[in-house]
PDB file of N, CA and C in Angstrom:
ATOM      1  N   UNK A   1      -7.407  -2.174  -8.608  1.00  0.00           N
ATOM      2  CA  UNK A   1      -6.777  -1.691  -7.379  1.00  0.00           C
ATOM      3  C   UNK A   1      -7.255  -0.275  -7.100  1.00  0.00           C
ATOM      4  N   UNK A   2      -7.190   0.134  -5.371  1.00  0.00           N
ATOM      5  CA  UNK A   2      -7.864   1.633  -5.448  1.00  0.00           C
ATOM      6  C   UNK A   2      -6.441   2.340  -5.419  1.00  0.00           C
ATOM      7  N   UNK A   3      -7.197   3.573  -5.766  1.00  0.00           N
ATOM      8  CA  UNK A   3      -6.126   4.720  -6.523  1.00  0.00           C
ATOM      9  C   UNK A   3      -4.857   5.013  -4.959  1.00  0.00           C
ATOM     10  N   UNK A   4      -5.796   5.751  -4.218  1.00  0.00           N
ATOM     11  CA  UNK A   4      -5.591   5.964  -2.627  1.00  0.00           C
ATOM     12  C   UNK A   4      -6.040   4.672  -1.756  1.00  0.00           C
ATOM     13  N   UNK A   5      -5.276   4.970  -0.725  1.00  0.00           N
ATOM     14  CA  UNK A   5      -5.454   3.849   0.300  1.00  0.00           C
ATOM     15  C   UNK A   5      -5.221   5.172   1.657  1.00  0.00           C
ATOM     16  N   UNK A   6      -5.788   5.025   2.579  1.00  0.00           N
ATOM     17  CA  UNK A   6      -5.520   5.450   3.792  1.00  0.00           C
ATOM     18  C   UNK A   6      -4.764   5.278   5.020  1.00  0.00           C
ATOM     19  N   UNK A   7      -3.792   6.297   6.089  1.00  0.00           N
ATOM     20  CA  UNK A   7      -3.430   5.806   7.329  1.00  0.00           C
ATOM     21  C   UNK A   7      -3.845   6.923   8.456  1.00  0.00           C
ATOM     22  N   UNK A   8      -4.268   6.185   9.577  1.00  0.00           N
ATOM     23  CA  UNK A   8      -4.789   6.911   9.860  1.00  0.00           C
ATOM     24  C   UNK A   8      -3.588   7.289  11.529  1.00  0.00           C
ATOM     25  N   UNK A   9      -3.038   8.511  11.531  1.00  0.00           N
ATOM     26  CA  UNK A   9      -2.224   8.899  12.432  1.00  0.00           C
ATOM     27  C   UNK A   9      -2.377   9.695  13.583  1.00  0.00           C
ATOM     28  N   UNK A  10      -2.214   9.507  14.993  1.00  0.00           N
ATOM     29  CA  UNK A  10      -2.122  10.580  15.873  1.00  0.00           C
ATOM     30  C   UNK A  10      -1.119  11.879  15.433  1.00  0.00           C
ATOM     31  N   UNK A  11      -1.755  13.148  15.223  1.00  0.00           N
ATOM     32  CA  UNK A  11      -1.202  14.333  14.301  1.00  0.00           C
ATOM     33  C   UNK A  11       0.321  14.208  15.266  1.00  0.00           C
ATOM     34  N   UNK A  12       0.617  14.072  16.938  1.00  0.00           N
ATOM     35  CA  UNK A  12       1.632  14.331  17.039  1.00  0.00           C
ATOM     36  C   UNK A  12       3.084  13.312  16.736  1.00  0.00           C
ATOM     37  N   UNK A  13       2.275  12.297  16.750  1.00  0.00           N
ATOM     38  CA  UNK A  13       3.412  11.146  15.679  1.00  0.00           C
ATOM     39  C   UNK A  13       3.871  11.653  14.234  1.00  0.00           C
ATOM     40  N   UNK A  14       2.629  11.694  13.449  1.00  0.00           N
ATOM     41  CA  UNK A  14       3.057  12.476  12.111  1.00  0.00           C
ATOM     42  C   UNK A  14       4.249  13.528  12.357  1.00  0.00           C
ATOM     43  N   UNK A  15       3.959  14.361  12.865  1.00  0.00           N
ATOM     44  CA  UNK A  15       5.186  15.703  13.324  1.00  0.00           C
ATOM     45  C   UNK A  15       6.130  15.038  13.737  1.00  0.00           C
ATOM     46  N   UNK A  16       6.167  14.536  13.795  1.00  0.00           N
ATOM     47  CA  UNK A  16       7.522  14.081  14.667  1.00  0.00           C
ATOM     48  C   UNK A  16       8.455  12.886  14.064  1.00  0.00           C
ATOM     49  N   UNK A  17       7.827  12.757  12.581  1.00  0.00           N
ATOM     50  CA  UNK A  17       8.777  11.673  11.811  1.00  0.00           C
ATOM     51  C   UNK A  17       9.507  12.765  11.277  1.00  0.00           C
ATOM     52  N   UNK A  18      10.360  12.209  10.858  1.00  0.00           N
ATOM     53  CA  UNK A  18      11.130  13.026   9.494  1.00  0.00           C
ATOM     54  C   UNK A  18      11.625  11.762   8.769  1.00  0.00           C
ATOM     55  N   UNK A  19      11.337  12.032   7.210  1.00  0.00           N
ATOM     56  CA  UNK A  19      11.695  11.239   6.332  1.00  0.00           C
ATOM     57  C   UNK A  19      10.405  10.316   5.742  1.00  0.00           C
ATOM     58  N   UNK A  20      11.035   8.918   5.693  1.00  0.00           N
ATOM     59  CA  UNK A  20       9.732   7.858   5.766  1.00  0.00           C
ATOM     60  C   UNK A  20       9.362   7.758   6.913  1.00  0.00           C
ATOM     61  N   UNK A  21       7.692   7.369   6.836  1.00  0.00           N
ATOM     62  CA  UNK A  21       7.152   7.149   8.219  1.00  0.00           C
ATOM     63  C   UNK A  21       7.164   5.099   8.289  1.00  0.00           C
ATOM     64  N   UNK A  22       7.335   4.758   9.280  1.00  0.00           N
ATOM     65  CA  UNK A  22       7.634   3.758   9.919  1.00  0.00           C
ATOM     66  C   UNK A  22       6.716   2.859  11.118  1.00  0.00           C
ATOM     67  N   UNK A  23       5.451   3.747  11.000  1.00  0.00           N
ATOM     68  CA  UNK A  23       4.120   3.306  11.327  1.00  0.00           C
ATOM     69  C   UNK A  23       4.089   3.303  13.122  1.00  0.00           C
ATOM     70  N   UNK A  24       3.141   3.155  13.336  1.00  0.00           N
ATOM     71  CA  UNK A  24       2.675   2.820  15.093  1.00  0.00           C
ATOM     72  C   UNK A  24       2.926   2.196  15.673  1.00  0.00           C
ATOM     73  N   UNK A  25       3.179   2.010  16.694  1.00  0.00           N
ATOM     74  CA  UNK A  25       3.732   0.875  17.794  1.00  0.00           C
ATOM     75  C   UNK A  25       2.466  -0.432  17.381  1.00  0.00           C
ATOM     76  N   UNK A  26       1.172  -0.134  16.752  1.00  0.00           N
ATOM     77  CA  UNK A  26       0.620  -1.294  16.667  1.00  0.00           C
ATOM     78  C   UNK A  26       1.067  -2.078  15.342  1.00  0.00           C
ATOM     79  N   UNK A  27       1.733  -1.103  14.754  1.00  0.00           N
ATOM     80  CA  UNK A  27       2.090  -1.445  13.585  1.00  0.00           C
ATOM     81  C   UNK A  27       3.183  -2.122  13.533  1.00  0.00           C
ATOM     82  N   UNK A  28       3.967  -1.673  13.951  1.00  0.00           N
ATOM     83  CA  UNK A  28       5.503  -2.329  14.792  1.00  0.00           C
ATOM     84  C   UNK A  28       5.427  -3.825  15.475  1.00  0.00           C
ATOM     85  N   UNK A  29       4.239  -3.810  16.190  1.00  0.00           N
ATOM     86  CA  UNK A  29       4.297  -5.479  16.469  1.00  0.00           C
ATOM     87  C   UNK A  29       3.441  -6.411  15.753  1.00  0.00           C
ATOM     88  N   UNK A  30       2.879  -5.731  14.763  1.00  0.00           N
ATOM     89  CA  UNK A  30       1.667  -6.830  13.886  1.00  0.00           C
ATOM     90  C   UNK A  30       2.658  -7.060  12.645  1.00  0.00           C
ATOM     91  N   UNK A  31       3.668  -6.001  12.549  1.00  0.00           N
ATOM     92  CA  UNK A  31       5.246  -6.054  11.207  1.00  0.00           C
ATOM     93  C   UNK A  31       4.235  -5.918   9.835  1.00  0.00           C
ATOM     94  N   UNK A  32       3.523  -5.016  10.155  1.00  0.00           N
ATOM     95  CA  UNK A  32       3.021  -4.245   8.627  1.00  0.00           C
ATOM     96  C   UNK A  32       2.280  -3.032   9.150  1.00  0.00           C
ATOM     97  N   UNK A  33       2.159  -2.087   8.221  1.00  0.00           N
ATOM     98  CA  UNK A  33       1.532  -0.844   8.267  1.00  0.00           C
ATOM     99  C   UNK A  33      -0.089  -0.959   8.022  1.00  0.00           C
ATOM    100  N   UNK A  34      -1.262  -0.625   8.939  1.00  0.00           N
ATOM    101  CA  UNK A  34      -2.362  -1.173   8.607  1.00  0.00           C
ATOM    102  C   UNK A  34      -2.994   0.617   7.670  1.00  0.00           C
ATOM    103  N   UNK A  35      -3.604   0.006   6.872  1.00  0.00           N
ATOM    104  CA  UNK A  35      -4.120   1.243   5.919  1.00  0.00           C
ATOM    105  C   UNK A  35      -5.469   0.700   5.251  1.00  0.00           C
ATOM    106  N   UNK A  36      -6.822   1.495   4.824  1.00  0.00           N
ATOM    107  CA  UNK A  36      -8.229   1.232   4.739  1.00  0.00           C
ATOM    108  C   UNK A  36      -8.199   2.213   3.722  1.00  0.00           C
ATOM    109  N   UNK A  37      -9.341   1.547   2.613  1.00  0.00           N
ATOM    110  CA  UNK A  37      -9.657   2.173   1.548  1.00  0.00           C
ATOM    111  C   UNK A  37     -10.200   2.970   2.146  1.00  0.00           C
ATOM    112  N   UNK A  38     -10.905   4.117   0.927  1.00  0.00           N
ATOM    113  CA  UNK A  38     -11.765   5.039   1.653  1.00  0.00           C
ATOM    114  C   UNK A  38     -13.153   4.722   1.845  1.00  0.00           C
ATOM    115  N   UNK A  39     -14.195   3.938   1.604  1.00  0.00           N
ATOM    116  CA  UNK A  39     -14.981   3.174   1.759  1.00  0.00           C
ATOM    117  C   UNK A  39     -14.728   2.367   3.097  1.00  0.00           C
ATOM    118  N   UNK A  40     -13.488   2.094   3.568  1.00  0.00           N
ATOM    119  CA  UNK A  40     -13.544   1.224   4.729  1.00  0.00           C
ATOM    120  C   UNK A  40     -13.071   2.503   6.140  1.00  0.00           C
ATOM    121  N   UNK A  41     -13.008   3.680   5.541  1.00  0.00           N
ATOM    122  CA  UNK A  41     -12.804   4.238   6.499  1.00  0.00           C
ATOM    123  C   UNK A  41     -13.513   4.866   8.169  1.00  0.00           C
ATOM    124  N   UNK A  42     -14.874   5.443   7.503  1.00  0.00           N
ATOM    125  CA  UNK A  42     -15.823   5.372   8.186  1.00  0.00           C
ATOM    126  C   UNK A  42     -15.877   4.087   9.660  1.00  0.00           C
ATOM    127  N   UNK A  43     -15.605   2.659   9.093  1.00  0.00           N
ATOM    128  CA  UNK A  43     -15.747   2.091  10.202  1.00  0.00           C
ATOM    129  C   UNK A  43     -14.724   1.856  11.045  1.00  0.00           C
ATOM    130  N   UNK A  44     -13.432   1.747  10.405  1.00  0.00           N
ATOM    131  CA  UNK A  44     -12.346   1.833  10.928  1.00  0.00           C
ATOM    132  C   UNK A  44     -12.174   3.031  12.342  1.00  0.00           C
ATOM    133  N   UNK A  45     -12.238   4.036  11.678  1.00  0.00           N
ATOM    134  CA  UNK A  45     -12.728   5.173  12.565  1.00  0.00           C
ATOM    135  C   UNK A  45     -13.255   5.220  13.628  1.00  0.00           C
ATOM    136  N   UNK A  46     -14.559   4.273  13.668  1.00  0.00           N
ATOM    137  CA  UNK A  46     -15.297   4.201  14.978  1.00  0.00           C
ATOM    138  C   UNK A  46     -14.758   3.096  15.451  1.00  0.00           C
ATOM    139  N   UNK A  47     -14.235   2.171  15.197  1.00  0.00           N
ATOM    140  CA  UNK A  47     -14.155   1.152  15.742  1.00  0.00           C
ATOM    141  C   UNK A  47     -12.569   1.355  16.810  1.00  0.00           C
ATOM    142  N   UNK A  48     -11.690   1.698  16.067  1.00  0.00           N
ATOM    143  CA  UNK A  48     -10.508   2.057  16.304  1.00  0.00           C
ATOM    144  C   UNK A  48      -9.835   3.556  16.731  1.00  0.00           C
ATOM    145  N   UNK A  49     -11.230   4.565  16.414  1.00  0.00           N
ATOM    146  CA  UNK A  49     -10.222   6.143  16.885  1.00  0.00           C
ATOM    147  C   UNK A  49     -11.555   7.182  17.041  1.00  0.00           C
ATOM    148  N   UNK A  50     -12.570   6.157  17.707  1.00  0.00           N
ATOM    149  CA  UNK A  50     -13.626   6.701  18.475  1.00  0.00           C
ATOM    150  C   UNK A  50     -13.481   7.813  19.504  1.00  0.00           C
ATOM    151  N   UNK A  51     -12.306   7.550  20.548  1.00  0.00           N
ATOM    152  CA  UNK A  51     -11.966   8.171  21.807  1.00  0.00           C
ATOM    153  C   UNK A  51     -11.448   9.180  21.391  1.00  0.00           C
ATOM    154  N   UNK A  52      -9.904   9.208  19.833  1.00  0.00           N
ATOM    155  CA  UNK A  52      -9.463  10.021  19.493  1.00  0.00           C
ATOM    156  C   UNK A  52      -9.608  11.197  19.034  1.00  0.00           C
ATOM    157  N   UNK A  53      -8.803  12.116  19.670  1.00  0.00           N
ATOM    158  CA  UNK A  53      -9.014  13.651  18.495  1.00  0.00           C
ATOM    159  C   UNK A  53      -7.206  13.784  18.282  1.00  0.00           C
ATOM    160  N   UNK A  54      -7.211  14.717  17.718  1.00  0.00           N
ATOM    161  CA  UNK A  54      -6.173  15.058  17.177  1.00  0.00           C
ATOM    162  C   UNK A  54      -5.345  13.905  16.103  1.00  0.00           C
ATOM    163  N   UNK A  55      -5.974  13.911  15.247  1.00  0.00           N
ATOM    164  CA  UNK A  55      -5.817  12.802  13.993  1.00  0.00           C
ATOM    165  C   UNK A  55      -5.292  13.462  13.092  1.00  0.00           C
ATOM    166  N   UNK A  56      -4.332  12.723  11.673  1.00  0.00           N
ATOM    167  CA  UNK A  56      -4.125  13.146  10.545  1.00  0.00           C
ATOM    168  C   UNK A  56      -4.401  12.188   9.912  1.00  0.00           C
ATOM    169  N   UNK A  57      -5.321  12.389   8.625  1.00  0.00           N
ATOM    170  CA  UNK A  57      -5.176  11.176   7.818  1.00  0.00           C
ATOM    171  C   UNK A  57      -4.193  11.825   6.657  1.00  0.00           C
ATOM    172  N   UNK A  58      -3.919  10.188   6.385  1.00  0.00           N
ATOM    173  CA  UNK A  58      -2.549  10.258   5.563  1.00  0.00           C
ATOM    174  C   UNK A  58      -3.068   9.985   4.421  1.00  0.00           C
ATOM    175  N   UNK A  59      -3.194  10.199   2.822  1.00  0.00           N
ATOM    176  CA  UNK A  59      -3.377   9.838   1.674  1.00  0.00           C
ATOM    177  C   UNK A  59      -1.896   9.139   0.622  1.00  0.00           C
ATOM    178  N   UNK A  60      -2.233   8.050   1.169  1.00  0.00           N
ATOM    179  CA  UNK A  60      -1.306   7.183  -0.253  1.00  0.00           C
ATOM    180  C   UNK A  60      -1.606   6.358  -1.748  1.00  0.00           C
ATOM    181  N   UNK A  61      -0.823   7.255  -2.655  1.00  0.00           N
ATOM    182  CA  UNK A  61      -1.258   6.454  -3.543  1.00  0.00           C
ATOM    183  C   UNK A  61      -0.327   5.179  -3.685  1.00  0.00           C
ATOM    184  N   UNK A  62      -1.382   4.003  -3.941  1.00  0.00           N
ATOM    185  CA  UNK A  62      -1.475   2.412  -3.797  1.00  0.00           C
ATOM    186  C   UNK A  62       0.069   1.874  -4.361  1.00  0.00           C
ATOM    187  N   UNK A  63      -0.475   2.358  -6.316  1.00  0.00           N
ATOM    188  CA  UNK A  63       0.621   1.849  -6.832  1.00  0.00           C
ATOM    189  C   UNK A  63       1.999   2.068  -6.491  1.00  0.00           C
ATOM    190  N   UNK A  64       2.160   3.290  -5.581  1.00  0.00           N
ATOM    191  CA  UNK A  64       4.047   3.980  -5.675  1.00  0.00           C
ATOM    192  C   UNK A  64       4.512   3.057  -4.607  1.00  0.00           C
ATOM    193  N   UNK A  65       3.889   1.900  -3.997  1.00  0.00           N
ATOM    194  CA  UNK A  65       4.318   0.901  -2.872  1.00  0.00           C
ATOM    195  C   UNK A  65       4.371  -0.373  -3.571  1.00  0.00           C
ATOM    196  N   UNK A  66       4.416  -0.479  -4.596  1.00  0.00           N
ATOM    197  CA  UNK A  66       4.958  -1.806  -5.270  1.00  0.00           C
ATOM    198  C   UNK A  66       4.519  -3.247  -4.399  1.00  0.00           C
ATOM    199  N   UNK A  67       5.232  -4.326  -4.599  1.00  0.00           N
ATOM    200  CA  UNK A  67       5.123  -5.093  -4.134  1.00  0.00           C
ATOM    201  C   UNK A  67       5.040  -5.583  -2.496  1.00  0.00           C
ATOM    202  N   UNK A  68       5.460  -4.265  -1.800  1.00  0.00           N
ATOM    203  CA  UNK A  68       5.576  -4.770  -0.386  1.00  0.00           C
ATOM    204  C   UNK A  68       3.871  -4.165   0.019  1.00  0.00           C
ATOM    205  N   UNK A  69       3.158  -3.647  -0.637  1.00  0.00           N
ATOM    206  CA  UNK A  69       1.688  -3.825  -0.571  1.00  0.00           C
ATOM    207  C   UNK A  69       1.059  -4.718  -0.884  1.00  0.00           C
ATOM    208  N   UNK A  70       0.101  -5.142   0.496  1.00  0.00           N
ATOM    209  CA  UNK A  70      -0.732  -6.586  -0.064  1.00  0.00           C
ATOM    210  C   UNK A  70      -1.813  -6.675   0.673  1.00  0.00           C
ATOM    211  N   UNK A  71      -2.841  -7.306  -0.203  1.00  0.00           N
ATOM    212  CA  UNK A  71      -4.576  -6.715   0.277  1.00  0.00           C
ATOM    213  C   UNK A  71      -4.844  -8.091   1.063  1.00  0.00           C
ATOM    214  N   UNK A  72      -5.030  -7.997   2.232  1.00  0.00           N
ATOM    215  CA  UNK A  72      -5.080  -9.500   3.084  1.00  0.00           C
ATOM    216  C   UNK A  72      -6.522  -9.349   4.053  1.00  0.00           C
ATOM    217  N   UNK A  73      -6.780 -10.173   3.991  1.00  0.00           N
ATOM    218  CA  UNK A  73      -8.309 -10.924   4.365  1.00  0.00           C
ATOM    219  C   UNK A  73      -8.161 -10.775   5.779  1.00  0.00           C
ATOM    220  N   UNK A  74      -8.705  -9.656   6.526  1.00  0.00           N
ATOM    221  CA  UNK A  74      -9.765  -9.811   7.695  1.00  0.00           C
ATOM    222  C   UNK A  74     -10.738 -10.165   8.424  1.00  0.00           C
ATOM    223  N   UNK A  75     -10.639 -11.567   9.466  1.00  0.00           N
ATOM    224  CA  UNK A  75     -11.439 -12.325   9.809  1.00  0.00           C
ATOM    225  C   UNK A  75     -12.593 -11.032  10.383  1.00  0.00           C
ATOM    226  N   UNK A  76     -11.830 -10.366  11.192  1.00  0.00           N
ATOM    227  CA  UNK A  76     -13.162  -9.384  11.982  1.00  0.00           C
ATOM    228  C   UNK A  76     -13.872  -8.716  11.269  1.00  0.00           C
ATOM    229  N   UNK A  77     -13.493  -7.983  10.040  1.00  0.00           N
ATOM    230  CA  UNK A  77     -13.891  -7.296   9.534  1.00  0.00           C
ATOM    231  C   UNK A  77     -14.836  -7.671   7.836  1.00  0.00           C
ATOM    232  N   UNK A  78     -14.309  -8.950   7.710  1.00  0.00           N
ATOM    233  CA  UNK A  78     -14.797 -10.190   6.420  1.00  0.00           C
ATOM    234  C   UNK A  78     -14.358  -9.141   4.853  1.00  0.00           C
ATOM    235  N   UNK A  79     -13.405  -8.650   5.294  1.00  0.00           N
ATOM    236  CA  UNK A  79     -13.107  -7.846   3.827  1.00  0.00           C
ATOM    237  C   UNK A  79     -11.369  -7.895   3.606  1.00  0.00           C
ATOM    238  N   UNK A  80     -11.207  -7.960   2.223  1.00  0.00           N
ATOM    239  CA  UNK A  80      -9.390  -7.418   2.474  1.00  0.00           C
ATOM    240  C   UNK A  80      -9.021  -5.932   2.844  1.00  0.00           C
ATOM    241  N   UNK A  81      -8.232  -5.639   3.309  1.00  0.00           N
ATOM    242  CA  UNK A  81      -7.635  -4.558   4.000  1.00  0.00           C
ATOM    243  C   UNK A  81      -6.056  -4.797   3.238  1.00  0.00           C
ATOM    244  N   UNK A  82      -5.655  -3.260   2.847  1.00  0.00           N
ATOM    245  CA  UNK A  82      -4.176  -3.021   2.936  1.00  0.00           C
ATOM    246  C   UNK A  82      -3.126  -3.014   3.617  1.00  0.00           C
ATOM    247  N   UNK A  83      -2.121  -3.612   3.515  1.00  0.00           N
ATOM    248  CA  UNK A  83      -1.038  -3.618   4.433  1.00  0.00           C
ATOM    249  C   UNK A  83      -0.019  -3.806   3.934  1.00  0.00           C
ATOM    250  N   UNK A  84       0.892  -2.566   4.464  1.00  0.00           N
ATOM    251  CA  UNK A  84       1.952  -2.232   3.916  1.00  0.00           C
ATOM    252  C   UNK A  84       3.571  -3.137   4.711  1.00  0.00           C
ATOM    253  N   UNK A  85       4.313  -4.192   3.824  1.00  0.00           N
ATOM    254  CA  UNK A  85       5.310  -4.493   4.387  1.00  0.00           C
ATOM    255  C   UNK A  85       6.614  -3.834   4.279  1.00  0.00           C
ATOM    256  N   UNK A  86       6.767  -2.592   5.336  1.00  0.00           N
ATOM    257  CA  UNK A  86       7.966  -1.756   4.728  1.00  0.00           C
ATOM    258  C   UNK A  86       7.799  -0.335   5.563  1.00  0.00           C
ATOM    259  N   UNK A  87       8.370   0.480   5.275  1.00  0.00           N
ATOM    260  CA  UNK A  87       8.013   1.967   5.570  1.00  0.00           C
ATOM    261  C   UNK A  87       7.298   2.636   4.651  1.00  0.00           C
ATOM    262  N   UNK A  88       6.533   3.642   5.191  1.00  0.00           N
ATOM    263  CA  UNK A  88       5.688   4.239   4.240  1.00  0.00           C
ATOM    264  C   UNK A  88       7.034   5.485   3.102  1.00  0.00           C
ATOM    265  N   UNK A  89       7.042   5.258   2.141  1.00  0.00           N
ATOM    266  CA  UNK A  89       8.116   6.327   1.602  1.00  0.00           C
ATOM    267  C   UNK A  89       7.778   7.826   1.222  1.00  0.00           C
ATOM    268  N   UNK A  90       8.304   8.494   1.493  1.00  0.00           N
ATOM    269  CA  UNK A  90       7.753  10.351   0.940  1.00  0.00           C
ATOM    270  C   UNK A  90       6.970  10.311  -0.305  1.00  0.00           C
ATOM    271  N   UNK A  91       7.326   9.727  -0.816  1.00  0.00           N
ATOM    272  CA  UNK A  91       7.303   9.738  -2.557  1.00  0.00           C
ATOM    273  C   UNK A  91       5.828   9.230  -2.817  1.00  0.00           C
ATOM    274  N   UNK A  92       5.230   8.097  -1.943  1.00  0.00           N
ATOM    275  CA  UNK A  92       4.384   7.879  -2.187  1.00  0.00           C
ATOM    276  C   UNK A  92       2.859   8.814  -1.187  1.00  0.00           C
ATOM    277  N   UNK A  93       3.450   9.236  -0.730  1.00  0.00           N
ATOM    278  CA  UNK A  93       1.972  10.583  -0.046  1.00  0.00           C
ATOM    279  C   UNK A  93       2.017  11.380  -0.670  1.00  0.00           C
ATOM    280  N   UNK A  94       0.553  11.646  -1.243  1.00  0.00           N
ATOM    281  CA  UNK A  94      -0.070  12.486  -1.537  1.00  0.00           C
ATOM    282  C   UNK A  94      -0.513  13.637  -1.134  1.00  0.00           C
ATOM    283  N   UNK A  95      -1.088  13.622   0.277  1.00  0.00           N
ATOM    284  CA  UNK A  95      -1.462  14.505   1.006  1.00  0.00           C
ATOM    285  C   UNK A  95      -1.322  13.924   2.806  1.00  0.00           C
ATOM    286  N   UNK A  96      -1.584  14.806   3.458  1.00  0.00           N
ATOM    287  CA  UNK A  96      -2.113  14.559   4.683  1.00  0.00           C
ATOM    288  C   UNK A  96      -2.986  15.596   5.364  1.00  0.00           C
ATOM    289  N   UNK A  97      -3.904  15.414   5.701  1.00  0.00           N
ATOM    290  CA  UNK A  97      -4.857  16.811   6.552  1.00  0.00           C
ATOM    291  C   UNK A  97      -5.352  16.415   7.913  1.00  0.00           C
ATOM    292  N   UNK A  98      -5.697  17.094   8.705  1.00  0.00           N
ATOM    293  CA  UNK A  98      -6.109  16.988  10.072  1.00  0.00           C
ATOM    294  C   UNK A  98      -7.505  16.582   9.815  1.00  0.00           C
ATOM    295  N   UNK A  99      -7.968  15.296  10.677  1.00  0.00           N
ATOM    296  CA  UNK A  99      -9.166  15.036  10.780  1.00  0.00           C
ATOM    297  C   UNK A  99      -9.746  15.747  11.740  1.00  0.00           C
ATOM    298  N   UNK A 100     -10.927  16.101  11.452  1.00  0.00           N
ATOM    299  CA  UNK A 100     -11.947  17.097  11.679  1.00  0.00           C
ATOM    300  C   UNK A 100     -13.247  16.301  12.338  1.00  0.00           C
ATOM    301  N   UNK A 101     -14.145  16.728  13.332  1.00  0.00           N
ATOM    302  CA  UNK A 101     -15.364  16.495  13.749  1.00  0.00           C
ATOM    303  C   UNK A 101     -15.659  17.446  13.683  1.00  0.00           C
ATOM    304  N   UNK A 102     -17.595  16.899  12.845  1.00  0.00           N
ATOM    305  CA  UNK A 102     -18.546  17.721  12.862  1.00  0.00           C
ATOM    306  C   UNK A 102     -19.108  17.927  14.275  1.00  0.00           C
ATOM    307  N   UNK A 103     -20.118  19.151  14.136  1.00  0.00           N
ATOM    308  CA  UNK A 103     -20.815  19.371  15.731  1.00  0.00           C
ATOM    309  C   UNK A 103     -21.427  18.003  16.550  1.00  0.00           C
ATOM    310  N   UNK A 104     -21.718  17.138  15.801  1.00  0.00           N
ATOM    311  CA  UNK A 104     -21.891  15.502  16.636  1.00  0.00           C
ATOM    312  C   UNK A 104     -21.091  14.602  16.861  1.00  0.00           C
ATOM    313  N   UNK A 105     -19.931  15.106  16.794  1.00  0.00           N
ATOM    314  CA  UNK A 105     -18.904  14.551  17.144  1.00  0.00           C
ATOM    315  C   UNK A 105     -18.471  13.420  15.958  1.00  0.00           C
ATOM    316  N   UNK A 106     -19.191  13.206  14.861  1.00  0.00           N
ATOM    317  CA  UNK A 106     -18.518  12.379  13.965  1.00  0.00           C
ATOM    318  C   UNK A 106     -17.329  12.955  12.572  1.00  0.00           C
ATOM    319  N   UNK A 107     -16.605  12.126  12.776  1.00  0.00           N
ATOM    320  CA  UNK A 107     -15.198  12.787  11.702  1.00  0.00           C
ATOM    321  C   UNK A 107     -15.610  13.428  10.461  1.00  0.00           C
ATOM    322  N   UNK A 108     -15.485  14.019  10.235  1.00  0.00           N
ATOM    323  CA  UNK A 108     -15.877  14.591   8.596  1.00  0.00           C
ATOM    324  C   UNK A 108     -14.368  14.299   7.911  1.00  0.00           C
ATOM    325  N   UNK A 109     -14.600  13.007   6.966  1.00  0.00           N
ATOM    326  CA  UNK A 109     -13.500  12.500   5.685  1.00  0.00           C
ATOM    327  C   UNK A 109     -13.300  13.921   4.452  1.00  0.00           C
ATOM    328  N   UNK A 110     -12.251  13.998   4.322  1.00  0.00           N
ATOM    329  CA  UNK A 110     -12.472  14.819   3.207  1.00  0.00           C
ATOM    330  C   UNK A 110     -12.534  13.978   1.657  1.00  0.00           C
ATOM    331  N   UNK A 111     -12.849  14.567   0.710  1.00  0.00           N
ATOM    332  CA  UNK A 111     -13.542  14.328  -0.430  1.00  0.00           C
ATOM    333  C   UNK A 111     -12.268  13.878  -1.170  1.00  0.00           C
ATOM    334  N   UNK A 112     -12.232  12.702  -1.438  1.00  0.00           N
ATOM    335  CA  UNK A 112     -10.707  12.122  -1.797  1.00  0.00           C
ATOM    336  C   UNK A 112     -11.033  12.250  -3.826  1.00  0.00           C
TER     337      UNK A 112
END
């Protein structure tokens, strides 16, 4: 299993939880929290938060989500992906930092 798993947030949603976070309105109607290793992040990124700026990525570690984490098979993408059934809990973030673009406009990940 990977250590970290990723979410990737509009910074003014993040601000504006208090407590556990409870995921995105896309998250809200698919009824799981979608989260990408760090290896799957890069494409996620373009595919999904191309247009976006003002991002936070969220760092969770895997294990502190027990059983309502589960690695499920993506037809579009032909890989498993994480998904969280539940709220994300305090306890289990690690970090969070503002995603950043370099001068070409592509995100610079920080060094997990």
């Amino acid at each position: 299993m990977t250590d970290l798993i990723f979410k990737i947030v509009p910074r003014a949603e993040w601000e504006a939880e208090s407590g556990d976070y409870h995921g995105s309105a896309h998250d809200r109607a698919d009824g799981f929290l979608h989260f990408s290793t760090a290896a799957q992040l890069p494409k996620t990124l373009r595919l999904y938060y191309a247009g976006q700026d003002d991002l936070t990525l969220v760092a969770v570690a895997a294990e502190a989500l027990g059983d309502k984490l589960r690695w499920e098979f993506s037809q579009s993408r032909n890989q498993d992906f994480p998904h969280l059934y539940g709220a994300l809990p305090c306890g289990a973030i690690k970090w969070a930092r503002p995603l950043e673009r370099d001068a070409g406009g592509q995100f610079i990940l920080p060094s997990t």
